[in-house]
Protein backbone atom coordinates (compact mmCIF):
# COMPACT_ATOMS: atom_id res chain seq x y z
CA UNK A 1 11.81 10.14 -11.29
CA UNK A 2 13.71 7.82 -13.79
CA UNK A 3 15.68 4.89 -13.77
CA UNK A 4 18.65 4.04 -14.68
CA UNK A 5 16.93 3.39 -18.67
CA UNK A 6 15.56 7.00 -18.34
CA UNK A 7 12.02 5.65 -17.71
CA UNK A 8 9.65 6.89 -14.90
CA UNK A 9 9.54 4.50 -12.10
CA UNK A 10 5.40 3.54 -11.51
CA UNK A 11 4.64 2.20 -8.52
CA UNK A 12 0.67 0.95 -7.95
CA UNK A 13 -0.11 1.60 -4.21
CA UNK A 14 -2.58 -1.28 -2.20
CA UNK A 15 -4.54 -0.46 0.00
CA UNK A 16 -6.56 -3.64 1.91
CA UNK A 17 -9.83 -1.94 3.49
CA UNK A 18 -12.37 -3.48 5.77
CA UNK A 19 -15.30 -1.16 7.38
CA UNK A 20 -12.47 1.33 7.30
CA UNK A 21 -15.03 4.75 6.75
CA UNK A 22 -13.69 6.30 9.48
CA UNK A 23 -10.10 6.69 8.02
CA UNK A 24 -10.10 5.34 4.46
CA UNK A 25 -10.89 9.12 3.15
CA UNK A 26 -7.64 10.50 5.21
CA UNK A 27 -5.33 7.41 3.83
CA UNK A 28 -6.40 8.03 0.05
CA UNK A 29 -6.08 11.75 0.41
CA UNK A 30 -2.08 11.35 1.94
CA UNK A 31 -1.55 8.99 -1.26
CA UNK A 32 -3.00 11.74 -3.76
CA UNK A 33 -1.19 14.68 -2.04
CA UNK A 34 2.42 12.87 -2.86
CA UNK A 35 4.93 14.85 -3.79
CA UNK A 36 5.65 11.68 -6.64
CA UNK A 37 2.53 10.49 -8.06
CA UNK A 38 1.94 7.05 -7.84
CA UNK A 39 0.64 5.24 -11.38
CA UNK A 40 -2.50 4.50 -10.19
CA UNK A 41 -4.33 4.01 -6.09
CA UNK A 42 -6.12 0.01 -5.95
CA UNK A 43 -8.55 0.34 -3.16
CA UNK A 44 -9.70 -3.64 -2.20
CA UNK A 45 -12.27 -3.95 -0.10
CA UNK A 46 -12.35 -7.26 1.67
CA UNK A 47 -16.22 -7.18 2.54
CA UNK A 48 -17.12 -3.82 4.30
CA UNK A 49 -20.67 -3.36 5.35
CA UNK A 50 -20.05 0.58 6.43
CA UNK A 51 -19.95 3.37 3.95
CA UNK A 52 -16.27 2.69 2.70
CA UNK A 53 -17.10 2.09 -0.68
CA UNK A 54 -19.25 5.61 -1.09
CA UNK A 55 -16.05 7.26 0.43
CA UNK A 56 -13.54 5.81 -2.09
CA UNK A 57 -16.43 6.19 -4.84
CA UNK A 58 -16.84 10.32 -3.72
CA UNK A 59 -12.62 10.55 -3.93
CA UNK A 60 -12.27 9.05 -7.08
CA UNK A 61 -13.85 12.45 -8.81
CA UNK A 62 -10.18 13.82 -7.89
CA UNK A 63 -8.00 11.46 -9.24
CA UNK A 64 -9.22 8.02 -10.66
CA UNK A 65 -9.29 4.79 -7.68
CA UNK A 66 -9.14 1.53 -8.72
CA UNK A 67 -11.61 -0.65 -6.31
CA UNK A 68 -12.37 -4.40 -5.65
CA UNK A 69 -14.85 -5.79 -3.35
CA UNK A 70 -14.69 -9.11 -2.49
CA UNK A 71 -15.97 -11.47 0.21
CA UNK A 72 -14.55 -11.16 3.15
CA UNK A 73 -11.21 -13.08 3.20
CA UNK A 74 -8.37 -11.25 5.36
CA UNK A 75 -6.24 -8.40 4.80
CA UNK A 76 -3.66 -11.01 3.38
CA UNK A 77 -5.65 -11.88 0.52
CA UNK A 78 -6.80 -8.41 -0.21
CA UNK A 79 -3.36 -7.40 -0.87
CA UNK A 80 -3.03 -10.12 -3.01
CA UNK A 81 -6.06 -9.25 -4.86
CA UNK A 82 -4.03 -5.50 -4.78
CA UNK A 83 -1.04 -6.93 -6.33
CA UNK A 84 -2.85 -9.00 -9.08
CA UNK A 85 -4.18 -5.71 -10.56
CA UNK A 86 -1.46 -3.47 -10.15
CA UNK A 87 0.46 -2.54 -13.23
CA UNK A 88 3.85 -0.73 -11.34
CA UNK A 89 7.34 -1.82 -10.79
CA UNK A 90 6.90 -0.97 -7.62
CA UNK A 91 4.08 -1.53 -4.91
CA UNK A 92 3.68 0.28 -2.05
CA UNK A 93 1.23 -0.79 0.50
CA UNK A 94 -0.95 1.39 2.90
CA UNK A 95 -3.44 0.37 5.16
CA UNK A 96 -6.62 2.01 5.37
CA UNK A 97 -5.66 3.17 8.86
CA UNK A 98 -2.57 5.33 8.25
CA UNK A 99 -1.10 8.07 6.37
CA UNK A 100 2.15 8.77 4.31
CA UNK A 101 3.93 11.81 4.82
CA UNK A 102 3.61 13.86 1.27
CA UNK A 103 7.35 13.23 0.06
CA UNK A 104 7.66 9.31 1.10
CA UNK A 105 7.04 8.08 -2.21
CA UNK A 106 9.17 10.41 -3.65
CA UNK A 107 12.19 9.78 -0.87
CA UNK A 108 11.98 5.67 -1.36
CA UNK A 109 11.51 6.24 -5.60
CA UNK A 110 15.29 7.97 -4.84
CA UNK A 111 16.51 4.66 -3.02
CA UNK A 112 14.64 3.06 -5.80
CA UNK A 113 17.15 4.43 -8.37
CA UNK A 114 20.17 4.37 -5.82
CA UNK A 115 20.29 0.46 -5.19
CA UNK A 116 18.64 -0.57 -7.87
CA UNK A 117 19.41 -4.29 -7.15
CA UNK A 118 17.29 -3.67 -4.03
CA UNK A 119 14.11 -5.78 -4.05
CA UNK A 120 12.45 -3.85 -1.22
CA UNK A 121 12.64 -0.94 1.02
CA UNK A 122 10.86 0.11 4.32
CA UNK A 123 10.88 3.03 6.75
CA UNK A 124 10.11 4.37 10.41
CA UNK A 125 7.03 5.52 11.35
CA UNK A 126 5.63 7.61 13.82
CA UNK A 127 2.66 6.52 15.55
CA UNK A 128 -0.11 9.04 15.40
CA UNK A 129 -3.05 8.94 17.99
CA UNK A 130 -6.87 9.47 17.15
CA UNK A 131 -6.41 13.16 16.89
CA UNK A 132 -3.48 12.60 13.80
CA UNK A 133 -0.86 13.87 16.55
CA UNK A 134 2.18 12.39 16.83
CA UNK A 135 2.39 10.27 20.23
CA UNK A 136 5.75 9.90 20.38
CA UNK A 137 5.74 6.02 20.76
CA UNK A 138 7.66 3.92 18.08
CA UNK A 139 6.62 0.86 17.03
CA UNK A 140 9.51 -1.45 17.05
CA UNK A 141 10.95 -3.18 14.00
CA UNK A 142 8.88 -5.87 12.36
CA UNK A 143 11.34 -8.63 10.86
CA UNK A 144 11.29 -9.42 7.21
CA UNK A 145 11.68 -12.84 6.57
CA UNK A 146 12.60 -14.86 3.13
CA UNK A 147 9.99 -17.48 3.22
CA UNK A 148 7.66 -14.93 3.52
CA UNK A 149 6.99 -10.78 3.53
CA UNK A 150 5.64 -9.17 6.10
CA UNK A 151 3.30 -6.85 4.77
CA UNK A 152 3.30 -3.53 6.63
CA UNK A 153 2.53 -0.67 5.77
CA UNK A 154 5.27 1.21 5.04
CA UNK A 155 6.83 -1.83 2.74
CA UNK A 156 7.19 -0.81 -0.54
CA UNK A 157 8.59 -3.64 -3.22
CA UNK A 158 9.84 -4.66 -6.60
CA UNK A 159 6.61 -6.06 -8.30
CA UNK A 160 8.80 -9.12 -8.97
CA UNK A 161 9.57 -9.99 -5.64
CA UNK A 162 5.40 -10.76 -4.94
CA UNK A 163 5.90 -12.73 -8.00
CA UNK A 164 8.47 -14.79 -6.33
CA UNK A 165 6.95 -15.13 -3.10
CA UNK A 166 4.01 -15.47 -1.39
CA UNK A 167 2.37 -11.87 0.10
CA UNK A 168 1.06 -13.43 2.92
CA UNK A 169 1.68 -14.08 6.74
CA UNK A 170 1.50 -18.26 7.28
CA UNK A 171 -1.19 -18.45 9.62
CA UNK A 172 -3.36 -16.30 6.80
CA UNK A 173 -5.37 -18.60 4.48
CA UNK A 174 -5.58 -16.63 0.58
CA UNK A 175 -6.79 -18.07 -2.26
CA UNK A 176 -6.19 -16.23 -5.36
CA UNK A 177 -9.14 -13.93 -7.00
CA UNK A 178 -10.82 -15.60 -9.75
């Protein structure tokens, strides 16, 4: 997919792990099965002590994982470690406990080049139960706010728009990586 300069849009997906082994393999494998490949999967793990990191080490054969471990310091501030690596336009965040349908990057890189004045874009969800089946339950809207984004994940952004505010929920405390 191209914008409107006939380049390919690359968006850098996050995804903010802690002692997620149980679903971490089934989160990277929905990002690596998109139908639009994202420029490159950042794994940050904010201080697991399970086997997560052997699990994102064993997937990176297929396709190449970018991961960060750091002390444990909140999924806040592992997305912002997320978004201080990423190289996209975009960023899409996932968390280590859910899965993207195989054509969502590619439906919201579409919107991307539709309203390109857009700084962000979110979806629905269905909320699956420990089986992967669809429960039926919705979860209800989360509100965006313009002191801060609410980082959920099925929020995908303009890289800019981290750059102009802060990726992190008030009562988090981040401190940048150094």
């Amino acid at each position: 997919m191209q914008n409107l300069t006939g380049d390919v849009l690359k968006v850098s997906v996050i995804i903010p792990v802690f002692n997620g082994e149980r679903f971490i393999g089934e989160a990277i494998q929905s990002v690596m099965d998109q139908t639009y490949p994202p420029l490159e999967i950042i794994v940050v793990d904010d201080g697991s002590s399970d086997k997560t990191a052997d699990i994102v080490r064993y997937l990176s054969g297929a396709r190449p994982i970018l991961y960060r471990r750091q002390s444990n310091q909140g999924a806040a501030a592992a997305r912002n470690a997320g978004v201080s690596l990423a190289q996209g336009e975009w960023i899409a965040f996932l968390d280590a406990d859910d899965v993207w349908y195989p054509e969502k990057l590619a439906i919201q890189v579409e919107h991307f080049k539709t309203y390109p004045d857009v700084p962000f874009f979110y979806s629905d969800m269905d909320i699956i139960d420990d089986e992967g089946k669809d429960s039926g339950e919705k979860e209800p809207k989360r509100i965006l706010c313009l002191s801060y984004l609410v980082t959920v994940p099925f929020l995908t952004h303009r890289r800019s728009c981290s750059e102009r505010t802060s990726l992190r929920n008030p009562e988090d405390s981040t401190r940048p990586l150094s």
